[in-house]
Protein backbone atom coordinates (compact mmCIF):
# COMPACT_ATOMS: atom_id res chain seq x y z
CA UNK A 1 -107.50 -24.97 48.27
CA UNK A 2 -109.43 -26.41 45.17
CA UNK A 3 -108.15 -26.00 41.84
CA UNK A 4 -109.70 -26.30 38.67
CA UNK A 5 -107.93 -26.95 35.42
CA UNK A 6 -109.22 -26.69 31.92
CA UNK A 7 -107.47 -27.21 28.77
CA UNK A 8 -108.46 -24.65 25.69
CA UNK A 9 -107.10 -25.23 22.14
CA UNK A 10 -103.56 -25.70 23.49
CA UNK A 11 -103.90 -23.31 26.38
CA UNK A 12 -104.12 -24.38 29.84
CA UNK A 13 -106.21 -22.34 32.33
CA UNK A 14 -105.65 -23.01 36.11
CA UNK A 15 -107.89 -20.89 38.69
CA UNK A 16 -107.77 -21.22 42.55
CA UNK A 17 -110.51 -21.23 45.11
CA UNK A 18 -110.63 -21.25 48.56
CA UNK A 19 -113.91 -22.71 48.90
CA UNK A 20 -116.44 -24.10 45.59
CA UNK A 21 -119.09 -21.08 46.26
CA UNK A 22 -115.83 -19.00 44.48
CA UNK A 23 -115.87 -21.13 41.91
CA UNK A 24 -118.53 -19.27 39.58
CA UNK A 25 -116.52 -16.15 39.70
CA UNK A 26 -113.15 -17.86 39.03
CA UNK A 27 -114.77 -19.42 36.16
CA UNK A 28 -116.37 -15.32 35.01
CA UNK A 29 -112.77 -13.84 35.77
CA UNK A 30 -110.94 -16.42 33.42
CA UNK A 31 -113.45 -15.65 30.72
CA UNK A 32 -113.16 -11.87 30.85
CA UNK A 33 -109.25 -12.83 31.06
CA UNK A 34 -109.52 -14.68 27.64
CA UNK A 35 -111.80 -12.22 26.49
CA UNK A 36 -109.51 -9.54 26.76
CA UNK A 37 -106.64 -11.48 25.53
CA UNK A 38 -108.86 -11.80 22.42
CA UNK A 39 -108.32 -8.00 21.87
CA UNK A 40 -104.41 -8.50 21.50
CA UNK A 41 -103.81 -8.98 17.71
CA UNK A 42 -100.32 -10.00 16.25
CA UNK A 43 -100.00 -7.09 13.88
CA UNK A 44 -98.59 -8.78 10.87
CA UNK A 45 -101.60 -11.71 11.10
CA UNK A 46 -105.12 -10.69 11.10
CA UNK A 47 -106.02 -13.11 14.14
CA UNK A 48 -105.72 -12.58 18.01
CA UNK A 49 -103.11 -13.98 20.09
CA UNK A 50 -105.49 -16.31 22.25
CA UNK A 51 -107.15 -18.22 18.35
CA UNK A 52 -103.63 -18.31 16.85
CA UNK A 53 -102.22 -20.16 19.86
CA UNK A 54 -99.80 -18.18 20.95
CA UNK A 55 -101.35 -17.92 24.53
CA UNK A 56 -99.56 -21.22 26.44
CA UNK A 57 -101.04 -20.86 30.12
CA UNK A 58 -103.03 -18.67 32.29
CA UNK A 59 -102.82 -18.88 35.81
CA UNK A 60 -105.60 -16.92 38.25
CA UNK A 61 -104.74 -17.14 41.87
CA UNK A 62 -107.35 -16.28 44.49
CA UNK A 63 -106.43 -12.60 44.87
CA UNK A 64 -106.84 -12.41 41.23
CA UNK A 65 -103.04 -12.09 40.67
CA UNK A 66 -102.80 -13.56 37.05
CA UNK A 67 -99.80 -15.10 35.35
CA UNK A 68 -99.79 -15.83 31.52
CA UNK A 69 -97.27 -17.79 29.50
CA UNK A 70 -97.12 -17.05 25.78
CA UNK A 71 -95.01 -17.24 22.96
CA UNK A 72 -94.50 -15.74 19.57
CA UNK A 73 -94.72 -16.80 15.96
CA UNK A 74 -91.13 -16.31 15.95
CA UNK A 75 -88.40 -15.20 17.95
CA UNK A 76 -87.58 -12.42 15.80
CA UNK A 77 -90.73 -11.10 16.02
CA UNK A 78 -90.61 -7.44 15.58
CA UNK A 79 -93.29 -6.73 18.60
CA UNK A 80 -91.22 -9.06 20.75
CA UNK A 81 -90.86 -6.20 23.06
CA UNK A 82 -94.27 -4.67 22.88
CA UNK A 83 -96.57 -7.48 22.88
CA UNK A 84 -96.37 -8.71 26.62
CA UNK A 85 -97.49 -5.35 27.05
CA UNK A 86 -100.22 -5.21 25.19
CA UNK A 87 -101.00 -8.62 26.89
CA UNK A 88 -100.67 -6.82 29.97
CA UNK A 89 -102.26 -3.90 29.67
CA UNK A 90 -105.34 -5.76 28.23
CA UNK A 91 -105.69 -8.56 30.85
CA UNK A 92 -104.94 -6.20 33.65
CA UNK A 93 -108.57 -3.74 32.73
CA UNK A 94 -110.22 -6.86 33.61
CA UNK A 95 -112.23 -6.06 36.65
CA UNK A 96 -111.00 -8.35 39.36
CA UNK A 97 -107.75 -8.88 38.25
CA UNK A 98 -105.25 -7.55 40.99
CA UNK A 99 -101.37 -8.06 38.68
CA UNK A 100 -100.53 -9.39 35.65
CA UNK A 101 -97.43 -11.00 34.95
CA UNK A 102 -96.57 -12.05 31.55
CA UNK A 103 -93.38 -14.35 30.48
CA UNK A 104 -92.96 -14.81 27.06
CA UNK A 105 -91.57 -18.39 26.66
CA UNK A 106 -90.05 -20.25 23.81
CA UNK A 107 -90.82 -24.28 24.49
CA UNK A 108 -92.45 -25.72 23.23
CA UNK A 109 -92.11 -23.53 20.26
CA UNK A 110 -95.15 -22.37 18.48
CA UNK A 111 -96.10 -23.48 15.05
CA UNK A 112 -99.39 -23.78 13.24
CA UNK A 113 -100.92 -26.85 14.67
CA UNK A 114 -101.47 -24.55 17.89
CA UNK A 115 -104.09 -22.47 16.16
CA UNK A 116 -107.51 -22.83 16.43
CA UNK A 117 -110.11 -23.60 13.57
CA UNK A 118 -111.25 -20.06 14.15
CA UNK A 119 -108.52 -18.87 12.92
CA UNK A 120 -107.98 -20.91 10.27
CA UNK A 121 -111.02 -19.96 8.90
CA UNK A 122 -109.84 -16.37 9.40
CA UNK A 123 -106.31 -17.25 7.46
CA UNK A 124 -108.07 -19.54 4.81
CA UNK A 125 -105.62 -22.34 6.67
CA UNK A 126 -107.65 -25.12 5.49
């Protein structure tokens, strides 16, 4: 089994092959998978989840199951219930994608150095 790695902003993005010819579709799943993450907004921030860093891992096995680790910009978050399922729901309308499971994870915790310059721009963080 081959796997490729990439690291984005702070996210890391692991797909798995059986064989390289798969390797141009694992590459178009995992950008309609961050693509649709892209979707997911933190309501109280006007930024999606992927830019603002909260998105820690995505993991795309070769049956398409997907796994995603992400955090939140606090633990008292009041969509800490909600948002794995927007995450969810979002990631698993991606043709291809078979299950999503999301864990919301608290370590390394998330702060602002995890954003993106896209959304800095978007907070007028610089």
């Amino acid at each position: 089994m081959m796997t490729d790695a990439l690291k984005t902003s702070e996210t890391e993005v692991v797909a798995e092959d059986d064989h390289v010819e798969g390797a141009g579709e694992s590459a178009r799943l995992t950008d309609d998978i961050v693509k649709a993450l892209k979707t997911v907004y933190d309501p109280e921030i006007p930024a999606d989840i992927y830019e603002l860093g909260l998105v820690y891992g995505i993991d795309v096995s070769d049956d398409g199951a997907v796994e995603i680790d992400m955090t939140l910009t606090a633990p008292g978050c009041p969509v800490a219930g909600e948002m794995p399922i927007w995450v969810k729901n979002a990631v698993s309308a991606v043709p291809g994608v078979s299950d999503v499971k999301v864990n919301l994870v608290f370590d390394p915790p998330w702060d602002q150095s995890r954003m993106s310059d896209e959304a800095r721009v978007t907070l007028d963080m610089f």
